[in-house]
Protein backbone atom coordinates (compact mmCIF):
# COMPACT_ATOMS: atom_id res chain seq x y z
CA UNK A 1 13.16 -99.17 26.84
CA UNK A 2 16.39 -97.68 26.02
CA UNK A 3 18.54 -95.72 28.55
CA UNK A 4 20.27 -92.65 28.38
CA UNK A 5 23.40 -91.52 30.91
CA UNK A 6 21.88 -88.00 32.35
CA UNK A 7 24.06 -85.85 34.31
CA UNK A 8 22.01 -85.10 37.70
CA UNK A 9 20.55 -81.83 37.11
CA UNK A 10 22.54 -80.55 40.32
CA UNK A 11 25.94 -80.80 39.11
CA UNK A 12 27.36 -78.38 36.42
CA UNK A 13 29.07 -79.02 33.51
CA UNK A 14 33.27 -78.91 33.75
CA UNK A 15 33.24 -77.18 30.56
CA UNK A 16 31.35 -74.06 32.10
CA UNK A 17 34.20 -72.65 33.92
CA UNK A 18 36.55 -72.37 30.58
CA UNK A 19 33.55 -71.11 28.21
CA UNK A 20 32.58 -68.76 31.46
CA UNK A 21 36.88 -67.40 31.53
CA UNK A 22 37.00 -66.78 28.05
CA UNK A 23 33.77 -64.64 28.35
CA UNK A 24 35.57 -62.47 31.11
CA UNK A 25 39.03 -62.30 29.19
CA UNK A 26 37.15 -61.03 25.95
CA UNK A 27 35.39 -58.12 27.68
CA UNK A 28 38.39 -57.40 29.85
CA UNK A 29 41.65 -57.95 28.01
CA UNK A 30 43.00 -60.37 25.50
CA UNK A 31 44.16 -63.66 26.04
CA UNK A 32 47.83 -64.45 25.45
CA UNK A 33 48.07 -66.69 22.44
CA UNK A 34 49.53 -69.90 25.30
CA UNK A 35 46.21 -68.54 27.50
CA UNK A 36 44.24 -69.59 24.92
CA UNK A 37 46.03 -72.62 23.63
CA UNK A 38 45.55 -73.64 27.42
CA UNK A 39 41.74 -73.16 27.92
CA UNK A 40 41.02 -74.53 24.25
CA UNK A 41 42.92 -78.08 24.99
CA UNK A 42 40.73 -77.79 28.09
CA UNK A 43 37.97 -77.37 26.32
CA UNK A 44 38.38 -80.10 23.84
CA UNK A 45 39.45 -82.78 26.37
CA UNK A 46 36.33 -81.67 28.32
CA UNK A 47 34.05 -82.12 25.49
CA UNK A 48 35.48 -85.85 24.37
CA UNK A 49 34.63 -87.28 28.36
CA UNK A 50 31.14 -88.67 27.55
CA UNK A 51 28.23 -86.25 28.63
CA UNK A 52 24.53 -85.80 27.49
CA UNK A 53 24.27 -85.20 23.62
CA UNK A 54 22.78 -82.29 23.92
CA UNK A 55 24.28 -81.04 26.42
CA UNK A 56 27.71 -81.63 24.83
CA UNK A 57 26.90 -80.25 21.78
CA UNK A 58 25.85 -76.92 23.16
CA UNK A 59 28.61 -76.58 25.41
CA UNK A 60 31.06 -77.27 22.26
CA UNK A 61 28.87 -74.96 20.12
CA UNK A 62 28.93 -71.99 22.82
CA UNK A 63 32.93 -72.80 22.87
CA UNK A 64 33.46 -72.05 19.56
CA UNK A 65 31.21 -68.99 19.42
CA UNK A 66 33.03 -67.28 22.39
CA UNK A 67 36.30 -68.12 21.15
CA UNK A 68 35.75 -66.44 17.42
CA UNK A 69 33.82 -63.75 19.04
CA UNK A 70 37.16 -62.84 21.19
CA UNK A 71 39.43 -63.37 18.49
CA UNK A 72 37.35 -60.97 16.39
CA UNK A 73 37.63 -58.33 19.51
CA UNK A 74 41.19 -58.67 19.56
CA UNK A 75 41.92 -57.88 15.98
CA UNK A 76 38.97 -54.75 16.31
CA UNK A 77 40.86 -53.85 19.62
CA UNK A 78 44.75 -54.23 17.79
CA UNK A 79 43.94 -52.85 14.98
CA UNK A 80 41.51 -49.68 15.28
CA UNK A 81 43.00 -47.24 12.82
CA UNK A 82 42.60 -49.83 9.99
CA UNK A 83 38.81 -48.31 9.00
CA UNK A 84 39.85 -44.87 9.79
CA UNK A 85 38.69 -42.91 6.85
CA UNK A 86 41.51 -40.76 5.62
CA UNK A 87 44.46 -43.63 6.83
CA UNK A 88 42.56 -46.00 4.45
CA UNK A 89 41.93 -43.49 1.71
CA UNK A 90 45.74 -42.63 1.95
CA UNK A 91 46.77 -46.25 1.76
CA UNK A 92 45.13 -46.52 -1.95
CA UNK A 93 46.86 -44.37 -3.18
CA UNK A 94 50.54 -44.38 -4.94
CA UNK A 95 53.32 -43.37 -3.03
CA UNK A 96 54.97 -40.52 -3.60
CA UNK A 97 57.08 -40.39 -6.79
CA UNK A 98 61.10 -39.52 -6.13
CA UNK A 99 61.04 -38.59 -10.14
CA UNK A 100 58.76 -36.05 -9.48
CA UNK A 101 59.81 -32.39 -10.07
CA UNK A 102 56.90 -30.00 -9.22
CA UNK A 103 54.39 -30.03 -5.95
CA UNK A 104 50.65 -31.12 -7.08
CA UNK A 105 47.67 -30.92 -5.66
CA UNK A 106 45.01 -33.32 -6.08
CA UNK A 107 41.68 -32.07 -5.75
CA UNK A 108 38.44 -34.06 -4.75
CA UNK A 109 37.23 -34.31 -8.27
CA UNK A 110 40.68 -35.75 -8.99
CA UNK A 111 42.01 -32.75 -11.45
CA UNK A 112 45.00 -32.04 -10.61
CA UNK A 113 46.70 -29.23 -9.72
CA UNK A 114 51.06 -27.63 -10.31
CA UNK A 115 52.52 -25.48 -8.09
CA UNK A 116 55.43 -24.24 -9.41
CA UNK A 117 58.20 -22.70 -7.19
CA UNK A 118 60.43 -24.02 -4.65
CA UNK A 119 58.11 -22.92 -1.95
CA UNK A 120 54.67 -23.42 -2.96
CA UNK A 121 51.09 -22.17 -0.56
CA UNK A 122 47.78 -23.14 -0.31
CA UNK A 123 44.83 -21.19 1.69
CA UNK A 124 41.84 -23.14 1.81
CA UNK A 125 38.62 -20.62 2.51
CA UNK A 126 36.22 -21.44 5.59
CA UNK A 127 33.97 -24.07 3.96
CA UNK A 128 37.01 -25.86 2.34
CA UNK A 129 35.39 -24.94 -1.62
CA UNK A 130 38.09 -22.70 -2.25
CA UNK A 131 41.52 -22.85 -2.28
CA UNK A 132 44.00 -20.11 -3.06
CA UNK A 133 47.46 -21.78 -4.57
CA UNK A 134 50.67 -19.47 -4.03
CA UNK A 135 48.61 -16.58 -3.14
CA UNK A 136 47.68 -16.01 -7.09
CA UNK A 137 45.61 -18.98 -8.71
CA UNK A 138 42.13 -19.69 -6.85
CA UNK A 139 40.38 -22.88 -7.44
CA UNK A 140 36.95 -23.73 -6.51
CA UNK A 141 35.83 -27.38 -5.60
CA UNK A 142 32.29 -28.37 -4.65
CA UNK A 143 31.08 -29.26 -1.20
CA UNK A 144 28.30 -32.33 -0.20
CA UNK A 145 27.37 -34.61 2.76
CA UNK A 146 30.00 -37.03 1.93
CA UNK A 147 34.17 -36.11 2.57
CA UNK A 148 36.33 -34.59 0.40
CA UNK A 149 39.98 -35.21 0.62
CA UNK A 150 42.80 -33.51 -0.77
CA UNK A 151 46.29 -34.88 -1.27
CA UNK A 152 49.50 -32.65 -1.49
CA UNK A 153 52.37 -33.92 -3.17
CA UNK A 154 55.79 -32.39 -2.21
CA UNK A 155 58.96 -33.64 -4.25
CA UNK A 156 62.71 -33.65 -3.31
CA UNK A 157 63.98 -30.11 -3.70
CA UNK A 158 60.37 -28.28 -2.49
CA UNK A 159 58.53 -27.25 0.58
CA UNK A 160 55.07 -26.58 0.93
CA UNK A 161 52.67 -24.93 3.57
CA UNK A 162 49.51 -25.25 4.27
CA UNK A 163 46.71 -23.15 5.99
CA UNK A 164 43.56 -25.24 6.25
CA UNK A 165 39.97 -24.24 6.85
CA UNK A 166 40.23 -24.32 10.71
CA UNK A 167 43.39 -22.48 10.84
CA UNK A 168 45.79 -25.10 11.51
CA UNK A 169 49.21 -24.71 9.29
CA UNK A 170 51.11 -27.68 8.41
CA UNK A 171 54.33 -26.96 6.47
CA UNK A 172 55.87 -30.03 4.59
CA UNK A 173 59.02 -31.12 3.98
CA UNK A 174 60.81 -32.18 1.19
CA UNK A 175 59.75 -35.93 -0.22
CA UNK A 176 56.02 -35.82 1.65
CA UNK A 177 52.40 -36.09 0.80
CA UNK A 178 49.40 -35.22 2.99
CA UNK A 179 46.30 -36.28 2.96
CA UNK A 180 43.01 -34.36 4.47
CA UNK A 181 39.76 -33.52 4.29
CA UNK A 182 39.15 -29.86 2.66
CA UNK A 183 36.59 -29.21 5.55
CA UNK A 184 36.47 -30.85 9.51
CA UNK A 185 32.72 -31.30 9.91
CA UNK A 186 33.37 -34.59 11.74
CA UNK A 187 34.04 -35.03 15.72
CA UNK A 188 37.28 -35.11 15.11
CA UNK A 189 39.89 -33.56 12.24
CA UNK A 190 42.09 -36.14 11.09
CA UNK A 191 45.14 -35.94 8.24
CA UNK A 192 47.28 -38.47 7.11
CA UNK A 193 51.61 -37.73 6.26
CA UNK A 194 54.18 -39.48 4.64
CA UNK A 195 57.03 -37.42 4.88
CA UNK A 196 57.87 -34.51 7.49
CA UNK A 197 55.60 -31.91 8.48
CA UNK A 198 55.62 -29.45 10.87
CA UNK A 199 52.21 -28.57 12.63
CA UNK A 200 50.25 -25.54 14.44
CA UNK A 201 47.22 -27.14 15.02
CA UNK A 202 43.95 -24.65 15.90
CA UNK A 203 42.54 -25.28 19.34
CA UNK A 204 39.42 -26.78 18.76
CA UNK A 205 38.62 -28.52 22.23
CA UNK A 206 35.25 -30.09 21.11
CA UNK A 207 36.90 -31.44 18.02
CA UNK A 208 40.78 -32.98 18.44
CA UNK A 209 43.72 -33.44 16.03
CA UNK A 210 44.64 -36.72 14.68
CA UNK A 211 47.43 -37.13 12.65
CA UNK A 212 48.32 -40.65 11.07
CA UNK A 213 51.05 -42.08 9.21
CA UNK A 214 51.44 -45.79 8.00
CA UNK A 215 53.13 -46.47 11.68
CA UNK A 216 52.00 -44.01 14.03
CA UNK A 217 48.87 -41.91 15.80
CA UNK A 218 49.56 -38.62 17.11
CA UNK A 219 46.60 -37.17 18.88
CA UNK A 220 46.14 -33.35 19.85
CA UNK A 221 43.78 -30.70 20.99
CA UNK A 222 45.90 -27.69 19.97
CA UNK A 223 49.83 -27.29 19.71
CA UNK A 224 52.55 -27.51 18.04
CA UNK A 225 55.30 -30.24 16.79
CA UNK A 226 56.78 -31.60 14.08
CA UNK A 227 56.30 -35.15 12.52
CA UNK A 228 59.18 -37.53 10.46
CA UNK A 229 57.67 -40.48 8.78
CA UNK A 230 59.89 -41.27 6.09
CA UNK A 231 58.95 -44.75 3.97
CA UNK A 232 62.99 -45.29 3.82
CA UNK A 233 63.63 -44.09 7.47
CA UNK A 234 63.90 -46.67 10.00
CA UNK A 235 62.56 -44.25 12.86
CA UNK A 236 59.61 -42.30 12.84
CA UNK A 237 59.59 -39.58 14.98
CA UNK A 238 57.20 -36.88 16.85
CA UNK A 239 58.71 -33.63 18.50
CA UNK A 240 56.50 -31.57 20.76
CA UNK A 241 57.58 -27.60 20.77
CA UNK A 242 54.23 -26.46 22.89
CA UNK A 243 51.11 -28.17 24.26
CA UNK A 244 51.17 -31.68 24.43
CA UNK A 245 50.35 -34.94 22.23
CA UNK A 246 49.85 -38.91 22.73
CA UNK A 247 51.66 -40.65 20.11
CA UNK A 248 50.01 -44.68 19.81
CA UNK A 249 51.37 -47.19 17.34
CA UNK A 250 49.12 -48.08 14.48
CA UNK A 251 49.18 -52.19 15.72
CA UNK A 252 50.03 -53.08 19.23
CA UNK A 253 49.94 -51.30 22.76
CA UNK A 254 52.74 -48.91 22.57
CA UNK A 255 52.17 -45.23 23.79
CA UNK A 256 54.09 -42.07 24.71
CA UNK A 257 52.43 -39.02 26.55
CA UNK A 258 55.21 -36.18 25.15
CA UNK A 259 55.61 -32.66 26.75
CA UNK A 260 57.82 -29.80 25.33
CA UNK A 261 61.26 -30.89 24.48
CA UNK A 262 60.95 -34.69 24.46
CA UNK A 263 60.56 -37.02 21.57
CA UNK A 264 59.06 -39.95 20.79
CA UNK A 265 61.36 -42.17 18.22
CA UNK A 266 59.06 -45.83 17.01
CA UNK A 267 61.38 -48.23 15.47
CA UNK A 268 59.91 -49.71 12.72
CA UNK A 269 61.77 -52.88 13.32
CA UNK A 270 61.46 -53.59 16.86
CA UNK A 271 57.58 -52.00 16.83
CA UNK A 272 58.53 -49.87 20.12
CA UNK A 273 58.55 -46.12 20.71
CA UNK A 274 60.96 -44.39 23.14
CA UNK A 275 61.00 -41.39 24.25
CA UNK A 276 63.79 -38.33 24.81
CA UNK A 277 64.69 -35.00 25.59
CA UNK A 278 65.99 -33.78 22.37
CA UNK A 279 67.40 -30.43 21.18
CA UNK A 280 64.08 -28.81 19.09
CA UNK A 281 65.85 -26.92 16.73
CA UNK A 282 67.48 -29.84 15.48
CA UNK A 283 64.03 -31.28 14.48
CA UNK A 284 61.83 -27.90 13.36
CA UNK A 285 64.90 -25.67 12.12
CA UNK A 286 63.85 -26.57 8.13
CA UNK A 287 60.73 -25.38 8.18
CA UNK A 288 62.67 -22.09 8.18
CA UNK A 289 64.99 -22.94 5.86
CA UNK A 290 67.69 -24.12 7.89
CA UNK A 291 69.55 -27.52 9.10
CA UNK A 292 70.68 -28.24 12.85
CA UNK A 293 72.37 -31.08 13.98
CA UNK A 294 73.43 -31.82 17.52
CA UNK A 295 75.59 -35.33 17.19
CA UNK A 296 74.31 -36.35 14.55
CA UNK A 297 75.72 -39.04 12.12
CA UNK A 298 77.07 -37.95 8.74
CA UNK A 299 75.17 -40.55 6.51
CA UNK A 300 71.62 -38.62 8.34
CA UNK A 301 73.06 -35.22 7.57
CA UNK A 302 73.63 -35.91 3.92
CA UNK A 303 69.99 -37.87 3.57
CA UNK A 304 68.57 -34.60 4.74
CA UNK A 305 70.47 -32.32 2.07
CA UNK A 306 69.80 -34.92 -0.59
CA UNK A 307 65.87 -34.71 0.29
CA UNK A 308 66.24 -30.64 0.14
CA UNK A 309 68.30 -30.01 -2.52
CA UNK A 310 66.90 -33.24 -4.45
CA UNK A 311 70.41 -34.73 -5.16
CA UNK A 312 71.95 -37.61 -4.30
CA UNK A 313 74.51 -36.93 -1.74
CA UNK A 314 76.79 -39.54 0.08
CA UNK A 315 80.02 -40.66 1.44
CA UNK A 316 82.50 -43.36 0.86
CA UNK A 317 83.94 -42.92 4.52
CA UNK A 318 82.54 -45.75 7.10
CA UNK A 319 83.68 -43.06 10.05
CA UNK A 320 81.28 -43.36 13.23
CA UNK A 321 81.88 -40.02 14.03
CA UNK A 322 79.08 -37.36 14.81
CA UNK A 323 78.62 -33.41 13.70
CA UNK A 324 77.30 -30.52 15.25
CA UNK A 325 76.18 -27.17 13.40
CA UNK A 326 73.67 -25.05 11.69
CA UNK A 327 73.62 -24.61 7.94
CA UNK A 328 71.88 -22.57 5.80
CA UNK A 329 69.78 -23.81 3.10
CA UNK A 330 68.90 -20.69 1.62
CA UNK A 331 72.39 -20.89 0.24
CA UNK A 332 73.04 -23.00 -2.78
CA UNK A 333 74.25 -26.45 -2.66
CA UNK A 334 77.90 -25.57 -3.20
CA UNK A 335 78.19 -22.81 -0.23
CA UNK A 336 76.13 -25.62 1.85
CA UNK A 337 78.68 -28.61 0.75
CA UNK A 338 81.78 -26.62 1.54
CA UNK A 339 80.38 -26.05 5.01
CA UNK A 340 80.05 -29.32 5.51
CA UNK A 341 83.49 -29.79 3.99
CA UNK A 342 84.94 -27.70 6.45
CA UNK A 343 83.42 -29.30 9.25
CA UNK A 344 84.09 -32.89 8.22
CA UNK A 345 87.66 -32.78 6.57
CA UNK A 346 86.01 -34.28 3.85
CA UNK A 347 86.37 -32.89 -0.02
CA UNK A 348 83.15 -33.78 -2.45
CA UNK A 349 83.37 -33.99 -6.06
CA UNK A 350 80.14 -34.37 -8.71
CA UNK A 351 79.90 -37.63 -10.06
CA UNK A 352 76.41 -39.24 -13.01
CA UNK A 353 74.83 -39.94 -9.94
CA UNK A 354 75.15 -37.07 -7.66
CA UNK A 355 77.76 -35.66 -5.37
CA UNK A 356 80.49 -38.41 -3.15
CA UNK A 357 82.42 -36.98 -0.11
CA UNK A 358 85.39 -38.70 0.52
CA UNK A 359 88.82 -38.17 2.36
CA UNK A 360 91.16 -35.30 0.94
């Protein structure tokens, strides 16, 4: 008769414990990556001790499962505005083009739509079917169970505003494109930018404000602020004028609760987000046609007029100096470059490419 080495039914398996701590970490919190490394060599050196068949086999099985079924809560739990509709509708489409010269509007059905002017308008009606561009031209667009988005394409040298079927306005800056839904019948309204916006979001308590870019997630109820999220930009930025937002990072833990007056700045690079009191003006003033800077580097000043006026506009100076002022862009790009002349010490001259500043 053969014989087999059984454990006595009293004693429990050393394995248990590690299975039984990965079990807790999954529904609690992730494991650090050296947690896991840790309780996985435990787990293997466990399983090659000699133990019932069966019973090893199990434990080893049960191992594995837990461990993939953690892993695959982690990346849900990191990662949750990767199946978000409109973010992942946004990220199939092209960027926008810098060659472009007119705003468009890209309707459901894909027909697409010019808005001529340097300041163009849409109204979209209650249901979302109609839209009224530049208060003149009306287009109609049909409306079914499944969501319709819209995309608004705003070159260098235009600005755009929005009111959409809630109420909320958005008006976008120079080089953006927004993405949205041309009626909220969800639990919640969401929009995706690229670009700068500024927002006045309809208080909708039952049904709250997302906006997303490719970095960040600003959630509202109903307020105001203004969003940066340049592709080229090495900040992206949220400024709260009235109410108050949470700004999350796309990927990772980071998080800022913002009041009136403070920013929240994520570096792209370092994947963190700070936040400041910052002057508002200096962040909202182009919506009405106007640029204020409080300290602010030349080389960011002249990005911002090159985005407006859709020039290239830069320096051959390395000076670390900052500038202060307000400039108006309703004036045209000469009166606005011989402010900035003034203010700098700097002369520009037109060159094939655009306009240099340099010293006098």
């Amino acid at each position: 008769m053969s014989q087999r080495n059984e454990q006595p039914s009293g004693e429990k398996d050393p394995l248990e414990p590690d299975v039984r701590q990965i079990v807790q970490a999954a529904g609690n919190e992730a494991l650090a990556p050296e947690e896991k490394a840790v309780l996985w060599e435990r787990i293997e050196y466990s399983i090659s001790e000699e133990k019932p068949v069966y019973r090893r086999l199990w434990w080893k099985v049960a191992a594995a499962v837990v461990v993939l079924a953690a892993a695959g809560w982690w990346m849900l739990r990191e990662k949750p505005a990767a199946e978000n509709g409109v973010l992942a509708f946004a990220r199939q489409q092209q960027p926008v083009a810098d060659t472009s010269t007119e705003t468009r509007l890209v309707l459901g059905n894909n027909r697409q739509v010019t808005l001529s002017g340097a300041s163009a308008s849409l109204t979209y009606g209650q249901n979302g079917t109609r839209v009224m561009v530049n208060e003149e031209q009306q287009y109609e667009q049909g409306a079914g169970s499944d969501i319709q988005y819209n995309t608004l394409i705003v070159p260098y040298g235009r600005r755009a505003k929005i009111i959409m079927e809630d109420g909320t306005e958005v008006w976008l800056n120079a080089g953006s494109r927004m993405v949205y839904p041309v009626v909220f019948n969800g639990k919640s309204r969401e929009v995706f930018l690229e670009g700068e916006a500024y927002f006045d979001v309809a208080q909708q308590a039952d049904q709250p404000f997302f906006v997303f870019t490719n970095e960040l997630k600003t959630s509202v109820l109903g307020t105001a602020f203004n969003i940066s999220a340049y592709a080229d930009d090495a900040e992206q930025t949220v400024v709260l004028v009235q109410g108050s937002v949470k700004v999350n990072a796309n990927a990772g833990d980071a998080e800022q609760l913002l009041t009136p007056g403070y920013k929240a700045g994520y570096s792209v690079a370092g994947r963190g987000i700070s936040k400041e009191h910052v002057n508002i003006l200096a962040y909202t003033a182009w919506k009405d046609g106007r640029l204020v800077f409080t300290r602010a580097p030349l080389p960011d000043i002249l990005k911002k007029l090159s985005r407006y006026f859709n020039i290239l506009i830069t320096t051959e100076t390395n000076s670390k100096s900052t500038f202060s002022g307000d400039l108006d862009l309703a004036d045209d790009i000469s009166t606005v470059l011989d402010a900035v002349s003034v203010s700098t010490g700097l002369k520009y001259e037109r060159t094939t490419d655009g306009i240099i500043l340099k010293k006098k």
